[in-house]
Protein backbone atom coordinates (compact mmCIF):
# COMPACT_ATOMS: atom_id res chain seq x y z
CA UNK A 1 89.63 78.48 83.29
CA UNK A 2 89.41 79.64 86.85
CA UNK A 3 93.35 80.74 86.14
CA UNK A 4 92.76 82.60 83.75
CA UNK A 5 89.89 84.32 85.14
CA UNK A 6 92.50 85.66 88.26
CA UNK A 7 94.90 86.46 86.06
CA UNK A 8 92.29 88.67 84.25
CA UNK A 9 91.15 90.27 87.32
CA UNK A 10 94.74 90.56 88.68
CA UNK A 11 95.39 92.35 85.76
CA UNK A 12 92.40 94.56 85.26
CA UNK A 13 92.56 95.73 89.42
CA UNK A 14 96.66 96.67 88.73
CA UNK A 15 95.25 98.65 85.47
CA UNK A 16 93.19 100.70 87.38
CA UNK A 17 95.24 101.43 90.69
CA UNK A 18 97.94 102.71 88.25
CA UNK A 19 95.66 104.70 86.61
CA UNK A 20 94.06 106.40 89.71
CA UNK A 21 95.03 110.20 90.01
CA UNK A 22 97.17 109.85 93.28
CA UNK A 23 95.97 112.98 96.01
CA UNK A 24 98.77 113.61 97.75
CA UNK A 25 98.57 115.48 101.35
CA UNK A 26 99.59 118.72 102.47
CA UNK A 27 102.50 116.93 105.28
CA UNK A 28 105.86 116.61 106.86
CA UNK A 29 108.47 118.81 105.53
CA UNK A 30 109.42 120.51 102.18
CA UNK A 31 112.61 121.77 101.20
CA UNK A 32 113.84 123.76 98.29
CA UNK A 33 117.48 123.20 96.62
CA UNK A 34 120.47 125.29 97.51
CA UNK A 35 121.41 125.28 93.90
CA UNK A 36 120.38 128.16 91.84
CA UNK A 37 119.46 129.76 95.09
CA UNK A 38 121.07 131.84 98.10
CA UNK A 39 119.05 130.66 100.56
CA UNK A 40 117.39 127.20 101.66
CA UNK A 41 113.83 127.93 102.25
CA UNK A 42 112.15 124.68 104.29
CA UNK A 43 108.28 124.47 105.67
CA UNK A 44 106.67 122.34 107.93
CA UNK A 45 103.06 121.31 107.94
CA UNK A 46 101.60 120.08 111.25
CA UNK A 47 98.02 118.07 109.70
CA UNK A 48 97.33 117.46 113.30
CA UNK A 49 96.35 120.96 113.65
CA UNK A 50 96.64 122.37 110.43
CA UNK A 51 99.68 124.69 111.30
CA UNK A 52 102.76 125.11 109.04
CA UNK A 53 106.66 126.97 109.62
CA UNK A 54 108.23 128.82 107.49
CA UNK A 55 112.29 128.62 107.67
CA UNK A 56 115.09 130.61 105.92
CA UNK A 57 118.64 129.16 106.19
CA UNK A 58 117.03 127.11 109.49
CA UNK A 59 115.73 130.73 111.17
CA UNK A 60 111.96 130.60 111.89
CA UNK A 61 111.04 133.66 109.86
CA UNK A 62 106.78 132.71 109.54
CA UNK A 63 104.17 130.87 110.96
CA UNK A 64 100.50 129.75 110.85
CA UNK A 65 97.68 127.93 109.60
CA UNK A 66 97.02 126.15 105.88
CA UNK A 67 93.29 125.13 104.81
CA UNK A 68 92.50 122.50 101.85
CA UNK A 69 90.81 124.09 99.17
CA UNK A 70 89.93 121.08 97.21
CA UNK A 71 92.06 117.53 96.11
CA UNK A 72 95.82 118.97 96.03
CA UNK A 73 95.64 122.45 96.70
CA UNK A 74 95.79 124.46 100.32
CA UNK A 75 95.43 127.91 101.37
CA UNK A 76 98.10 129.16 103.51
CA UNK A 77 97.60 131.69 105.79
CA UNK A 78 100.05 133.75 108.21
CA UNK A 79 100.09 137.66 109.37
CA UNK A 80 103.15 138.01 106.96
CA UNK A 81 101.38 136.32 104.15
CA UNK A 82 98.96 133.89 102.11
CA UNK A 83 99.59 132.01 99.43
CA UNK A 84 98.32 129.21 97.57
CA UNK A 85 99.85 125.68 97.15
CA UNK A 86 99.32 123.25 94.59
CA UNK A 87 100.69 120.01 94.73
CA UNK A 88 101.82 118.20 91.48
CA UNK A 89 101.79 114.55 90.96
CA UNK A 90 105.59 114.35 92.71
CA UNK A 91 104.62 115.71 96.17
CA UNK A 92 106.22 119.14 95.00
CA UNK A 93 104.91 122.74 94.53
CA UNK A 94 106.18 126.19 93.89
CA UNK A 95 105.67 129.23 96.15
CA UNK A 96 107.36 132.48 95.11
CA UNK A 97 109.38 134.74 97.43
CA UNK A 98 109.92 138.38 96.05
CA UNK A 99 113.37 139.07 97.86
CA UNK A 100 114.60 135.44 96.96
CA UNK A 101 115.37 133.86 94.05
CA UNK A 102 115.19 136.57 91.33
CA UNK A 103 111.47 136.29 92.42
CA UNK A 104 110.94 133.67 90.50
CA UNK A 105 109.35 130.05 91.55
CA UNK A 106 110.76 128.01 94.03
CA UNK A 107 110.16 124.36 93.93
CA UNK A 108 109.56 122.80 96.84
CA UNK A 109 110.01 119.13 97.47
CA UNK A 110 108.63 116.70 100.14
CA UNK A 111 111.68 115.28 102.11
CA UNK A 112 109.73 113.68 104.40
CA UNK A 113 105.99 113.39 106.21
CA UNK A 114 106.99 113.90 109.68
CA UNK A 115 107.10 117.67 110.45
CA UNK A 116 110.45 118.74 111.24
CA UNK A 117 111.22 121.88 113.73
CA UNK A 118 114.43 124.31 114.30
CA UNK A 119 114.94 125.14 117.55
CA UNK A 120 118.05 127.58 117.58
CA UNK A 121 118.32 130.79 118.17
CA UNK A 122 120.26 133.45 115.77
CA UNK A 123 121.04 137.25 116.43
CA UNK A 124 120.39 137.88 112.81
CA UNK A 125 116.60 136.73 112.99
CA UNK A 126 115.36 139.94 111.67
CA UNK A 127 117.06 140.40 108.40
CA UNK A 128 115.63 136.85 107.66
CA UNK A 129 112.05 137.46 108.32
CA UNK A 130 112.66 140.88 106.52
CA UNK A 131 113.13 138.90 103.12
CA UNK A 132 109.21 138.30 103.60
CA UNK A 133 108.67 141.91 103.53
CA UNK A 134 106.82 143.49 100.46
């Protein structure tokens, strides 16, 4: 009987972790595919300090700070831009780019929860963060 009874329980506590909503965090880096797509966009998000990096083709074209607005979705904040992030049950969102992509979404896909930084130096620096540009 006693068994049974921690099978039961076994059971019934792996039904309902699998059936929690998973909240997934605003972290490490986030890369969209080079299929479909000119460019590689990639951002960073420090949670230590709430900053994030924006990066076109591995130039540093933004930066700033990103805010939670409530369970999977952030605020993010620059003096280029804001923009709003939601993140789906993957660990992926979409942001939108006008000058990239046709203008339509770009998904965005958690490679990994350690930020990740750039730290080269290009002439053409300028026509990258120009593709911000409204």
């Amino acid at each position: 009987m006693r068994k049974l009874l921690a099978a039961l329980s076994l059971v019934l506590i792996l039904i309902f972790v699998g059936c929690t909503p998973r909240i997934h965090i605003l972290r490490g880096s986030y890369q969209s595919e080079r299929e479909g797509s000119e460019y590689v966009v990639f951002l960073t998000f420090n949670q230590y300090d709430n900053s994030f990096t924006e990066y076109i083709d591995n130039r540093e074209v933004d930066k700033g700070t990103y805010d939670k607005i409530e369970n999977n979705r952030y605020i993010v904040k620059s003096d280029k831009q804001n923009f709003e992030i939601f993140l789906n049950a993957k660990n992926y969102f979409e942001i939108t780019i006008n000058k990239l992509n046709d203008g339509k979404p770009i998904q965005m896909k958690n490679i990994d929860v350690v930020p990740t930084y750039f730290d080269v130096d290009y002439e053409d620096i300028d026509t990258y963060k120009a593709l911000l540009d409204e």
